[in-house]
ModelCIF file with pLDDT and N, C-alpha, C, O atoms, coordinates in Angstrom:
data_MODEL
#
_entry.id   MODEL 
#
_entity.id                         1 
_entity.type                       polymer 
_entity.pdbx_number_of_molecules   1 
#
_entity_poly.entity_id                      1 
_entity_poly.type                           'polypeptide(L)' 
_entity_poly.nstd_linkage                   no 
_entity_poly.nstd_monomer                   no 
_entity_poly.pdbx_seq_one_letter_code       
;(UNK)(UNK)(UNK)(UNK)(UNK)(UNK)(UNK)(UNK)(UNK)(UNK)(UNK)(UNK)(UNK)(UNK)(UNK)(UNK)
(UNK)(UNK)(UNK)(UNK)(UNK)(UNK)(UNK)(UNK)(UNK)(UNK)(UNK)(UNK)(UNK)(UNK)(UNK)(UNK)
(UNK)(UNK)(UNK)(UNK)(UNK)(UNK)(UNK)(UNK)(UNK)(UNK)(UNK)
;
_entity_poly.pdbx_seq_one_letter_code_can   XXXXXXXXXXXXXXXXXXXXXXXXXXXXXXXXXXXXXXXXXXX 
_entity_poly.pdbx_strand_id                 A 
#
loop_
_entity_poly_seq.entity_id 
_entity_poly_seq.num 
_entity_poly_seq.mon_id 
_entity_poly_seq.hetero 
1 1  UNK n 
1 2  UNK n 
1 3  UNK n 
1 4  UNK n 
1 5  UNK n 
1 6  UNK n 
1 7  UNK n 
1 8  UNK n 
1 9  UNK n 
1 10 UNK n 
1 11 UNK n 
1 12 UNK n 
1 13 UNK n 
1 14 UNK n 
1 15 UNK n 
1 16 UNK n 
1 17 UNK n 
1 18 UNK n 
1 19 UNK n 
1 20 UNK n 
1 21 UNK n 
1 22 UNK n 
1 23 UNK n 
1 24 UNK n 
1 25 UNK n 
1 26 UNK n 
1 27 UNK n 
1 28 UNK n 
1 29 UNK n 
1 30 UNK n 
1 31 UNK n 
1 32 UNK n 
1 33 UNK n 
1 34 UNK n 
1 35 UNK n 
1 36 UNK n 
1 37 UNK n 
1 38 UNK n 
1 39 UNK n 
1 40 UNK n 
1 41 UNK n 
1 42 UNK n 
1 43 UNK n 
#
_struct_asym.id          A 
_struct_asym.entity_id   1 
#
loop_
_ma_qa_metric.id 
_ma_qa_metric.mode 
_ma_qa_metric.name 
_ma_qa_metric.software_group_id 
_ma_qa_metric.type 
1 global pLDDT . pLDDT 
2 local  pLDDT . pLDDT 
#
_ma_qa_metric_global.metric_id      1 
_ma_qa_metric_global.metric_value   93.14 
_ma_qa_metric_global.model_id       1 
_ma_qa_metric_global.ordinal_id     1 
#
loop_
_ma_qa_metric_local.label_asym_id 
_ma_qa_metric_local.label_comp_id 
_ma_qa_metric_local.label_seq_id 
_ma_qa_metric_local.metric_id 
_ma_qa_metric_local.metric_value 
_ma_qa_metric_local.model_id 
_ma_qa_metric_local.ordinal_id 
A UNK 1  2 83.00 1 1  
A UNK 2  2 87.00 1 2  
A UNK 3  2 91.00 1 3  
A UNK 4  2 93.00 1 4  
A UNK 5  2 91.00 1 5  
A UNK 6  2 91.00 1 6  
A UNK 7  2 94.00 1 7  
A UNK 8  2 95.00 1 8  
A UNK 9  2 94.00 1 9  
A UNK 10 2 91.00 1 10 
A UNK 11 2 90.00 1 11 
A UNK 12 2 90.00 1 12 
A UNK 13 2 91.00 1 13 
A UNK 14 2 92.00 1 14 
A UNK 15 2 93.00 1 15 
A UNK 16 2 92.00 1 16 
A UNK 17 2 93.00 1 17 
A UNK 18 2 92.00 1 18 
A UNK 19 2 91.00 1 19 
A UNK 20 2 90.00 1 20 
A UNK 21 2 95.00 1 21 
A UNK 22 2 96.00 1 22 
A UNK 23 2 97.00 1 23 
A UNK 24 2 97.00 1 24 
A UNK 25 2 96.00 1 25 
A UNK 26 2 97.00 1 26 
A UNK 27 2 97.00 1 27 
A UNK 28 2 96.00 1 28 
A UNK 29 2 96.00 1 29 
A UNK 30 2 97.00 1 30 
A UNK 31 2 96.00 1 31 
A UNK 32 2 95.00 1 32 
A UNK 33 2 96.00 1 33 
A UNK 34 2 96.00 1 34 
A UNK 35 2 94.00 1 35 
A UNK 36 2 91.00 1 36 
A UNK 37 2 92.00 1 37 
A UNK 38 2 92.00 1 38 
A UNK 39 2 94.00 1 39 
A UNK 40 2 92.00 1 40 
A UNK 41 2 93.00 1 41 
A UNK 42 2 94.00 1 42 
A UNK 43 2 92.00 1 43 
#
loop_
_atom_site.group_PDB 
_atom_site.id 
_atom_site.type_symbol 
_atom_site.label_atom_id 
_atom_site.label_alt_id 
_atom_site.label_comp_id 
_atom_site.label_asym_id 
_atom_site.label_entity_id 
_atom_site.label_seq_id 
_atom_site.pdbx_PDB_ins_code 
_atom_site.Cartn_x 
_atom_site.Cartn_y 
_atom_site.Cartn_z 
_atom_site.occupancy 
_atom_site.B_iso_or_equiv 
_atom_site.pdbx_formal_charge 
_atom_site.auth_seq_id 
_atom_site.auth_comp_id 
_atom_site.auth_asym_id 
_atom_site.auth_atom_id 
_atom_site.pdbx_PDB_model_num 
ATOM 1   N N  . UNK A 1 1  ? 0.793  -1.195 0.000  1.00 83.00 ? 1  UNK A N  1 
ATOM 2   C CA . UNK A 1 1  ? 0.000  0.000  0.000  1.00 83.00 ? 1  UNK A CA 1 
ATOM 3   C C  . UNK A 1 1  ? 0.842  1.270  0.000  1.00 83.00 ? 1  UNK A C  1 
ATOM 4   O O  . UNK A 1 1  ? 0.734  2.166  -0.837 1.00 83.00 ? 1  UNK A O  1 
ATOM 5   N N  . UNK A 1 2  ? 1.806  1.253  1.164  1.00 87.00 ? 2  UNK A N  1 
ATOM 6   C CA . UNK A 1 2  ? 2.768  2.770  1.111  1.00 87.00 ? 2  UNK A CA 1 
ATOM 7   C C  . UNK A 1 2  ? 2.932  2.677  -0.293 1.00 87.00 ? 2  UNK A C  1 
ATOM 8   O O  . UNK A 1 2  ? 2.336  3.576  -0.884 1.00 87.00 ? 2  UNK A O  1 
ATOM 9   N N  . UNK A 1 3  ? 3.740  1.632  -1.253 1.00 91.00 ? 3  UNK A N  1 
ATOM 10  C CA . UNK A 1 3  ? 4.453  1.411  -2.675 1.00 91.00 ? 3  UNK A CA 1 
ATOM 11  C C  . UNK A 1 3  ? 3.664  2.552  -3.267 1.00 91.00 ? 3  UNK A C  1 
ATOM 12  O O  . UNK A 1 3  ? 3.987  3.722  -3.470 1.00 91.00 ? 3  UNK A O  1 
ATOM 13  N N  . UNK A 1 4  ? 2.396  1.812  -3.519 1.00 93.00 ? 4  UNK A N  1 
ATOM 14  C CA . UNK A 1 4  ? 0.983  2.363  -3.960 1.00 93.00 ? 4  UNK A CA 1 
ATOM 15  C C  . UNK A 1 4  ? 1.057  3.997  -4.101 1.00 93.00 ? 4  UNK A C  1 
ATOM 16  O O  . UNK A 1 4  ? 1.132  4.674  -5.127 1.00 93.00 ? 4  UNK A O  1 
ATOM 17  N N  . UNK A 1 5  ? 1.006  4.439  -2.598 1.00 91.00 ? 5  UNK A N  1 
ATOM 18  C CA . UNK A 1 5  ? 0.641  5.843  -2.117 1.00 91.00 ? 5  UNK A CA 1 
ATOM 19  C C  . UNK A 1 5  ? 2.121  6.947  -2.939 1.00 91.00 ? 5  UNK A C  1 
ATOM 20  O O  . UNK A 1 5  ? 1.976  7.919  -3.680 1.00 91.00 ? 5  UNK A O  1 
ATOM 21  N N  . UNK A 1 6  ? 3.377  6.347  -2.468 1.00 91.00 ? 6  UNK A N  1 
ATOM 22  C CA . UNK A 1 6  ? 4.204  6.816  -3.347 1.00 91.00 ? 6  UNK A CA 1 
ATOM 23  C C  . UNK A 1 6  ? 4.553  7.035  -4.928 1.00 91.00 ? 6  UNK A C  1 
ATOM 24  O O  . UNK A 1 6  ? 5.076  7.897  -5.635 1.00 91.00 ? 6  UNK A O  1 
ATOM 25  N N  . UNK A 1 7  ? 4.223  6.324  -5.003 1.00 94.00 ? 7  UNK A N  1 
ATOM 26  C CA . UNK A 1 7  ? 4.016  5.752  -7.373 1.00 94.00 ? 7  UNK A CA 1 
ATOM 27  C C  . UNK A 1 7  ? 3.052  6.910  -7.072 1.00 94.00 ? 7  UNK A C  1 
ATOM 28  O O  . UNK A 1 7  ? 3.984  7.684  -6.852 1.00 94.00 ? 7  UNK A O  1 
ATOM 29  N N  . UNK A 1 8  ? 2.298  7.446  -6.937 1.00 95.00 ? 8  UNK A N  1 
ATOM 30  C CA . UNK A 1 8  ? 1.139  8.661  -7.134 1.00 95.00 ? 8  UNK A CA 1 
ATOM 31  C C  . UNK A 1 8  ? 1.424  9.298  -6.584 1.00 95.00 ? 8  UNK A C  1 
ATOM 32  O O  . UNK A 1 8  ? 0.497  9.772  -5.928 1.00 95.00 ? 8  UNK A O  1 
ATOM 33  N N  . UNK A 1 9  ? 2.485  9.774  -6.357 1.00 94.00 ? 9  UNK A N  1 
ATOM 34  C CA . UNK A 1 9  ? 3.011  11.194 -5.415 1.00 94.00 ? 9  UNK A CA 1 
ATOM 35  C C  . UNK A 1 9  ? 2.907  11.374 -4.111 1.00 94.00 ? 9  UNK A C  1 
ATOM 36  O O  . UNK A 1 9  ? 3.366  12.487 -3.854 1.00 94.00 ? 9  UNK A O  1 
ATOM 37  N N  . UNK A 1 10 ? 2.505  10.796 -3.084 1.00 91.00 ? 10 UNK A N  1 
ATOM 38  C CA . UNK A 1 10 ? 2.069  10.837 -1.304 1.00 91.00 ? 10 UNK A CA 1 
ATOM 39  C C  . UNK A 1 10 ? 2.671  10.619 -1.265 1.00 91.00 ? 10 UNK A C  1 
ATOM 40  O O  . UNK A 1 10 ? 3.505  10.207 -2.071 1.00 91.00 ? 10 UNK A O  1 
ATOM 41  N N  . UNK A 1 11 ? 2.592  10.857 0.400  1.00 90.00 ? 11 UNK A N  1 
ATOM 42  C CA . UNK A 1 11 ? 3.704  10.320 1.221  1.00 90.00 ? 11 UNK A CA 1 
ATOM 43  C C  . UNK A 1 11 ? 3.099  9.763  2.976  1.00 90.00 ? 11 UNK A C  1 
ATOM 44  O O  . UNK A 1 11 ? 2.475  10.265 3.910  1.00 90.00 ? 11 UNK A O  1 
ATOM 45  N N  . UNK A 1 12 ? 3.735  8.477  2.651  1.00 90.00 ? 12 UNK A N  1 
ATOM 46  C CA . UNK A 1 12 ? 2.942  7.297  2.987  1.00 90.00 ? 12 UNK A CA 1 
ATOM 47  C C  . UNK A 1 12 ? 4.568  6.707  4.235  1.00 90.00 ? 12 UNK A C  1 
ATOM 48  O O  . UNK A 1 12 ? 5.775  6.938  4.172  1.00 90.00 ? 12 UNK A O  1 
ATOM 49  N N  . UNK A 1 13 ? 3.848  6.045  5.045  1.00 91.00 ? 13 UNK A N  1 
ATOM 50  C CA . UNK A 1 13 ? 4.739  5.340  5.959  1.00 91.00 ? 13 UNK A CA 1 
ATOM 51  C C  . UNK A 1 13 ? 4.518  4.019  6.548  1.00 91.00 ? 13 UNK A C  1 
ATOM 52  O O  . UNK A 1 13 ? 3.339  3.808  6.835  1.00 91.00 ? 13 UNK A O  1 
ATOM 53  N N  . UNK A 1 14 ? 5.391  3.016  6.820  1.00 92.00 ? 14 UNK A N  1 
ATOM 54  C CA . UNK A 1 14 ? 4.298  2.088  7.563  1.00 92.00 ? 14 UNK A CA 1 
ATOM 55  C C  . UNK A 1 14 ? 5.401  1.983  8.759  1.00 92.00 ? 14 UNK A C  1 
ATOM 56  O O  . UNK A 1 14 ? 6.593  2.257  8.622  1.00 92.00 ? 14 UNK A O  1 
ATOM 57  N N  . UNK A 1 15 ? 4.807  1.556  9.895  1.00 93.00 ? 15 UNK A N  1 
ATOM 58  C CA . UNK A 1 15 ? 5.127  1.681  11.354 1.00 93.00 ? 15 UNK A CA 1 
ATOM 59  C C  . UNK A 1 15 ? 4.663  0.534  11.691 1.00 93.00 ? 15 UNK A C  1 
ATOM 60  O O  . UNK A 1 15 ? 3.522  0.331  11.276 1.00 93.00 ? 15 UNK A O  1 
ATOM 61  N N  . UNK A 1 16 ? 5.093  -0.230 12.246 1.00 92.00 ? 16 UNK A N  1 
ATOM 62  C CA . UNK A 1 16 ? 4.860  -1.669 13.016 1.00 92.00 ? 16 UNK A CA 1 
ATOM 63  C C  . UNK A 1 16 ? 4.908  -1.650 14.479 1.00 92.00 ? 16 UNK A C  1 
ATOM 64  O O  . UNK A 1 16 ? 5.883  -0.991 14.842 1.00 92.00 ? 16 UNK A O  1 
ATOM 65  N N  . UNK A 1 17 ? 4.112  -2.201 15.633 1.00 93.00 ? 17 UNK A N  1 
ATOM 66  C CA . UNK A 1 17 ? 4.365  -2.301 16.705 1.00 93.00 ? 17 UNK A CA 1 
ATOM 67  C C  . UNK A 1 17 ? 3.620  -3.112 17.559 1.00 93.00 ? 17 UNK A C  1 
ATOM 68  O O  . UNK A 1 17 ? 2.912  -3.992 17.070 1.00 93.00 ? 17 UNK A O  1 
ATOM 69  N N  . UNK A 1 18 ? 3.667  -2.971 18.564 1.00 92.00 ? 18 UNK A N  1 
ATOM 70  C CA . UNK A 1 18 ? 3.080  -4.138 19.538 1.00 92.00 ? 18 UNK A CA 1 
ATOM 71  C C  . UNK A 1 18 ? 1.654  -2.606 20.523 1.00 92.00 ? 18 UNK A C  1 
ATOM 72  O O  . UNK A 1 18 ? 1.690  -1.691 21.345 1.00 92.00 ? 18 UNK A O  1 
ATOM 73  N N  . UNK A 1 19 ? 1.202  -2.941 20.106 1.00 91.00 ? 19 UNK A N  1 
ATOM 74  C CA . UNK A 1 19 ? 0.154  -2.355 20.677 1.00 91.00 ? 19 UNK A CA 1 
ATOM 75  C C  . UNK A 1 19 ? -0.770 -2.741 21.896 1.00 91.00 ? 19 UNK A C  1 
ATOM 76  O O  . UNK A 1 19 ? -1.919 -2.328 22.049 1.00 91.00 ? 19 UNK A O  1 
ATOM 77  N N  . UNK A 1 20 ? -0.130 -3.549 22.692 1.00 90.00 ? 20 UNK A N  1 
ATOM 78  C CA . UNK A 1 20 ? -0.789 -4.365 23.957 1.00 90.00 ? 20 UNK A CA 1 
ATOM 79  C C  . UNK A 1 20 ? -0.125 -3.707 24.826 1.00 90.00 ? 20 UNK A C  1 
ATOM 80  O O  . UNK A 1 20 ? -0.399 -3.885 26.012 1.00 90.00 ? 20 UNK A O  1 
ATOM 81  N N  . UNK A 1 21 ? 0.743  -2.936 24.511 1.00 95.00 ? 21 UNK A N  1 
ATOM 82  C CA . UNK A 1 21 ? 1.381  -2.175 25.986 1.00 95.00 ? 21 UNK A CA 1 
ATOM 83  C C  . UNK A 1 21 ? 1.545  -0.689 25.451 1.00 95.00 ? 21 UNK A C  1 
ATOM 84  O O  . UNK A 1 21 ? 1.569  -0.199 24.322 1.00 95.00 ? 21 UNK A O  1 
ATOM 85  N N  . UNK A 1 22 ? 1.671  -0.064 27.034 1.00 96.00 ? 22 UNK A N  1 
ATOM 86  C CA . UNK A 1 22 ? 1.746  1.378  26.710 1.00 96.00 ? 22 UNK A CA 1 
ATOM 87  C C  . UNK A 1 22 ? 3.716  2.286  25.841 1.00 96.00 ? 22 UNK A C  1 
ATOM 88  O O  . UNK A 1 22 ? 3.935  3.269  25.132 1.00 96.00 ? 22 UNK A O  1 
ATOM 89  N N  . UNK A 1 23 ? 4.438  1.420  26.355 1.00 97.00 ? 23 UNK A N  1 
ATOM 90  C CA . UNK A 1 23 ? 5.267  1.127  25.358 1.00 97.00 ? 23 UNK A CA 1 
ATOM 91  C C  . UNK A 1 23 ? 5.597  1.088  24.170 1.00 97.00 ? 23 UNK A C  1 
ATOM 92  O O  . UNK A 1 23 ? 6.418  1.717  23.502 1.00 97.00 ? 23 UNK A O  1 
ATOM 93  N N  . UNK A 1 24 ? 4.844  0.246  23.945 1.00 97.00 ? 24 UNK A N  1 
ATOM 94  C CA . UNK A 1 24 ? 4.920  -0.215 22.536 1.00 97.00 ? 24 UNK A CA 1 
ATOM 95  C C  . UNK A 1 24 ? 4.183  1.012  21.778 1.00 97.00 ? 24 UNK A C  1 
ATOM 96  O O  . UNK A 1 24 ? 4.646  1.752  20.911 1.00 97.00 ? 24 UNK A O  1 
ATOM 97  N N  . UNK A 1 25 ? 3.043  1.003  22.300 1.00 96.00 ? 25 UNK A N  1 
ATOM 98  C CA . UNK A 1 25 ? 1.775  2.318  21.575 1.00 96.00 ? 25 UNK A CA 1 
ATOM 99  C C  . UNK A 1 25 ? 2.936  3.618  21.849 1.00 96.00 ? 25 UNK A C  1 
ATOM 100 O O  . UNK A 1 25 ? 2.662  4.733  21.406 1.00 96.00 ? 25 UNK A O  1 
ATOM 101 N N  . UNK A 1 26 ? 3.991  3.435  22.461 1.00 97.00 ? 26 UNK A N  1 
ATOM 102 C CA . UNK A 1 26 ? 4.486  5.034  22.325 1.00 97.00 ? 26 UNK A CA 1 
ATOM 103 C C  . UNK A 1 26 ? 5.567  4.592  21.116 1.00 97.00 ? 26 UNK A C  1 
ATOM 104 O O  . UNK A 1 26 ? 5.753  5.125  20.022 1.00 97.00 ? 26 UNK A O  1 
ATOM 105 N N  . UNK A 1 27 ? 6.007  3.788  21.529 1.00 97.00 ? 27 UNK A N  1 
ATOM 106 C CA . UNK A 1 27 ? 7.418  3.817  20.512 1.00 97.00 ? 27 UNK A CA 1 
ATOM 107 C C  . UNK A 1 27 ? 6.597  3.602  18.661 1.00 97.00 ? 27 UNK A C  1 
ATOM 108 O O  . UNK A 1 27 ? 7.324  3.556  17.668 1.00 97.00 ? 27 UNK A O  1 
ATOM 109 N N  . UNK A 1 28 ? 5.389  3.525  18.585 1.00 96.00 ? 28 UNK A N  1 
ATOM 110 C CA . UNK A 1 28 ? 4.961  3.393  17.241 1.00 96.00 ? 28 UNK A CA 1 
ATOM 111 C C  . UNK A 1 28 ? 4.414  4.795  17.251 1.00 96.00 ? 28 UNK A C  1 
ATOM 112 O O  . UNK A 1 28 ? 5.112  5.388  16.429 1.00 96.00 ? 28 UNK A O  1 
ATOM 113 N N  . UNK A 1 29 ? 3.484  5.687  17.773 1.00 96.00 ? 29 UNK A N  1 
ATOM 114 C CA . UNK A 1 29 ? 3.620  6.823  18.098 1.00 96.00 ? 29 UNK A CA 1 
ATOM 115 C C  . UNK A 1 29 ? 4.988  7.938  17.887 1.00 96.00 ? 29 UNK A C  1 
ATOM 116 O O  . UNK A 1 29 ? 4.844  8.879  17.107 1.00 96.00 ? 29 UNK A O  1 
ATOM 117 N N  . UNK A 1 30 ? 6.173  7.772  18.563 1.00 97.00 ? 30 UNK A N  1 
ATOM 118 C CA . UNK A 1 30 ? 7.186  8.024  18.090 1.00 97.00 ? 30 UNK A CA 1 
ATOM 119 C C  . UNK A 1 30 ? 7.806  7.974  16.785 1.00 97.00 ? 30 UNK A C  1 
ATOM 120 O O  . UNK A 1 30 ? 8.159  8.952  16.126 1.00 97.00 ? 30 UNK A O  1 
ATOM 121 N N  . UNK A 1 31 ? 7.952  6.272  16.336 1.00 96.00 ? 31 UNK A N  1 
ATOM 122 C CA . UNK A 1 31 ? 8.050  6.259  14.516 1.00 96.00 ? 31 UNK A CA 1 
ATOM 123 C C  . UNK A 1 31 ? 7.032  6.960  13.871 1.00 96.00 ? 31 UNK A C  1 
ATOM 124 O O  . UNK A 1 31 ? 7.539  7.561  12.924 1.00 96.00 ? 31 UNK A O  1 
ATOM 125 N N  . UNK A 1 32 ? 6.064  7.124  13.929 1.00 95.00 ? 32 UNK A N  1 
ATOM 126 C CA . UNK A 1 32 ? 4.793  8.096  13.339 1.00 95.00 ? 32 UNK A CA 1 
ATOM 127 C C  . UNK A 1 32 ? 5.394  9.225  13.114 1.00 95.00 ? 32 UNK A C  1 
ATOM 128 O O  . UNK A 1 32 ? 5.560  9.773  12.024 1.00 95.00 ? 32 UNK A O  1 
ATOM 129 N N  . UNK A 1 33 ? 5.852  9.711  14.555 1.00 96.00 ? 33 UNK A N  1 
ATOM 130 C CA . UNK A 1 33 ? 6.027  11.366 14.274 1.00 96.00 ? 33 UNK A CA 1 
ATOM 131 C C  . UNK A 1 33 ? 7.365  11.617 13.595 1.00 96.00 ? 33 UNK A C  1 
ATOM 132 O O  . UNK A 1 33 ? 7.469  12.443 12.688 1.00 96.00 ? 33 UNK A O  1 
ATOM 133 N N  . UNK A 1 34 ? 8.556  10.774 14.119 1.00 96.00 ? 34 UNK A N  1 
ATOM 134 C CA . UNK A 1 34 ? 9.564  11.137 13.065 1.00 96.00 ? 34 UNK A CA 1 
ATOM 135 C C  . UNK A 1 34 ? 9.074  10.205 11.915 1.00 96.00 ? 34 UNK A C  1 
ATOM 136 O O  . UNK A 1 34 ? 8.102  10.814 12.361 1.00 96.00 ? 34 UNK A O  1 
ATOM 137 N N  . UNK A 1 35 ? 8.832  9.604  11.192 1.00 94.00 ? 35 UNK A N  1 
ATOM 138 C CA . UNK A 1 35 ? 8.385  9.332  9.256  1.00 94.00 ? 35 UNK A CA 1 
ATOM 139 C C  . UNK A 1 35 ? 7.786  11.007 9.264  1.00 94.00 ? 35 UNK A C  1 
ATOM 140 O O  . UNK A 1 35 ? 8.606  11.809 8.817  1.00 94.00 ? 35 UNK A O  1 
ATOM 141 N N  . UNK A 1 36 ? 6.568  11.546 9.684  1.00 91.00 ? 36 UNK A N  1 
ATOM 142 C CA . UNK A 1 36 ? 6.169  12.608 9.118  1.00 91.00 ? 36 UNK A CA 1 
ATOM 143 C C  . UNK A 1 36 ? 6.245  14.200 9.880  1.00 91.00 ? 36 UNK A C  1 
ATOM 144 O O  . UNK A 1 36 ? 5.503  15.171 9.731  1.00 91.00 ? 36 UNK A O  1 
ATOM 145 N N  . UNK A 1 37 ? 7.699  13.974 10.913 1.00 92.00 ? 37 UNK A N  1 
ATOM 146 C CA . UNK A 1 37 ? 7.516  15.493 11.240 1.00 92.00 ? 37 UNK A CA 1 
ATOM 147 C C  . UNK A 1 37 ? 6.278  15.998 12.100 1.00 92.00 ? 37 UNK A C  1 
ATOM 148 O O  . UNK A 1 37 ? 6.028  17.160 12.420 1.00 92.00 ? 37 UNK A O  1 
ATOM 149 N N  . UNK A 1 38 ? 5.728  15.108 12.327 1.00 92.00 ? 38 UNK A N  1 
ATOM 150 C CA . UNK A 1 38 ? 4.584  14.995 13.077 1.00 92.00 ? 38 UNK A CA 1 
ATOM 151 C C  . UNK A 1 38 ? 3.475  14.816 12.720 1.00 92.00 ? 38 UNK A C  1 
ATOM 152 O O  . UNK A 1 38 ? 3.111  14.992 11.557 1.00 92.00 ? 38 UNK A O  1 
ATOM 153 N N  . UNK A 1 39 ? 2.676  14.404 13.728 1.00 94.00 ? 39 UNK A N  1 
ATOM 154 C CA . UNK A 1 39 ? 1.382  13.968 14.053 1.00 94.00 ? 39 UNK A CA 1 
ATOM 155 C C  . UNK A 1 39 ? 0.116  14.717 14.377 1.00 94.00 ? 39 UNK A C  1 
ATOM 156 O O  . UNK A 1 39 ? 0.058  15.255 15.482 1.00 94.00 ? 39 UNK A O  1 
ATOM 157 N N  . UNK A 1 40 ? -1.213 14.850 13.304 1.00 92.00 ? 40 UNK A N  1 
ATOM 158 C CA . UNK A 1 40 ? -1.924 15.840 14.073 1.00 92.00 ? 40 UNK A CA 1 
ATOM 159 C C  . UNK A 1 40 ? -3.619 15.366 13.908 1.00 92.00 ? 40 UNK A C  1 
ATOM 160 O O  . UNK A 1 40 ? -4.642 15.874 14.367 1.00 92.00 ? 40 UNK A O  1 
ATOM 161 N N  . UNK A 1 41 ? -3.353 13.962 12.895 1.00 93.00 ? 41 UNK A N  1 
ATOM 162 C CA . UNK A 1 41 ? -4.734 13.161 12.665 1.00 93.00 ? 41 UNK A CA 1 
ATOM 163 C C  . UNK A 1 41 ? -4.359 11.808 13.471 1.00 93.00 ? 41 UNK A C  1 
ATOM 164 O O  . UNK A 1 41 ? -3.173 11.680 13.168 1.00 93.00 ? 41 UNK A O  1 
ATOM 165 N N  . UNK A 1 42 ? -4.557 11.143 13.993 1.00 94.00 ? 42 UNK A N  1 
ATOM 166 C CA . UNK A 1 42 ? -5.055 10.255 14.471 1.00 94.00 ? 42 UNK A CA 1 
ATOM 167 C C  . UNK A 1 42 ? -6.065 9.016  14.102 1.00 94.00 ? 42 UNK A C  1 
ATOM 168 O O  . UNK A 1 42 ? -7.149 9.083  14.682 1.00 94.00 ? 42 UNK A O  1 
ATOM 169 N N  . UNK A 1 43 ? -5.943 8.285  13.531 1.00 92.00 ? 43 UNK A N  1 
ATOM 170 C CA . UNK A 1 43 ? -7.373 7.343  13.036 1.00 92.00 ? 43 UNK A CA 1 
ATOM 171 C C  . UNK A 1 43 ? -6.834 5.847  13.823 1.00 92.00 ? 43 UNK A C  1 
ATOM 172 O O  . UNK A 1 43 ? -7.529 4.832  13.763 1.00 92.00 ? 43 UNK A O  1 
#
């Protein structure tokens, strides 16, 4: 999908993590914000 989003001009990231701990939800949180300079949508 990122492939996808890039070939058409976006800019796309993918972030992997363990989301069962509060940890984990930060350190993917973290990769989020450095790939895009930050974070301001949420889904």
């Amino acid at each position: 999908m990122a492939s996808n989003i890039h070939a058409e001009g976006g800019q796309a990231a993918v972030v992997l993590g363990d989301l069962s701990t509060a940890i984990g939800a930060q350190q993917v949180a973290d990769e989020a914000v450095k790939a895009f300079g930050g974070i301001d949508i949420l889904i």
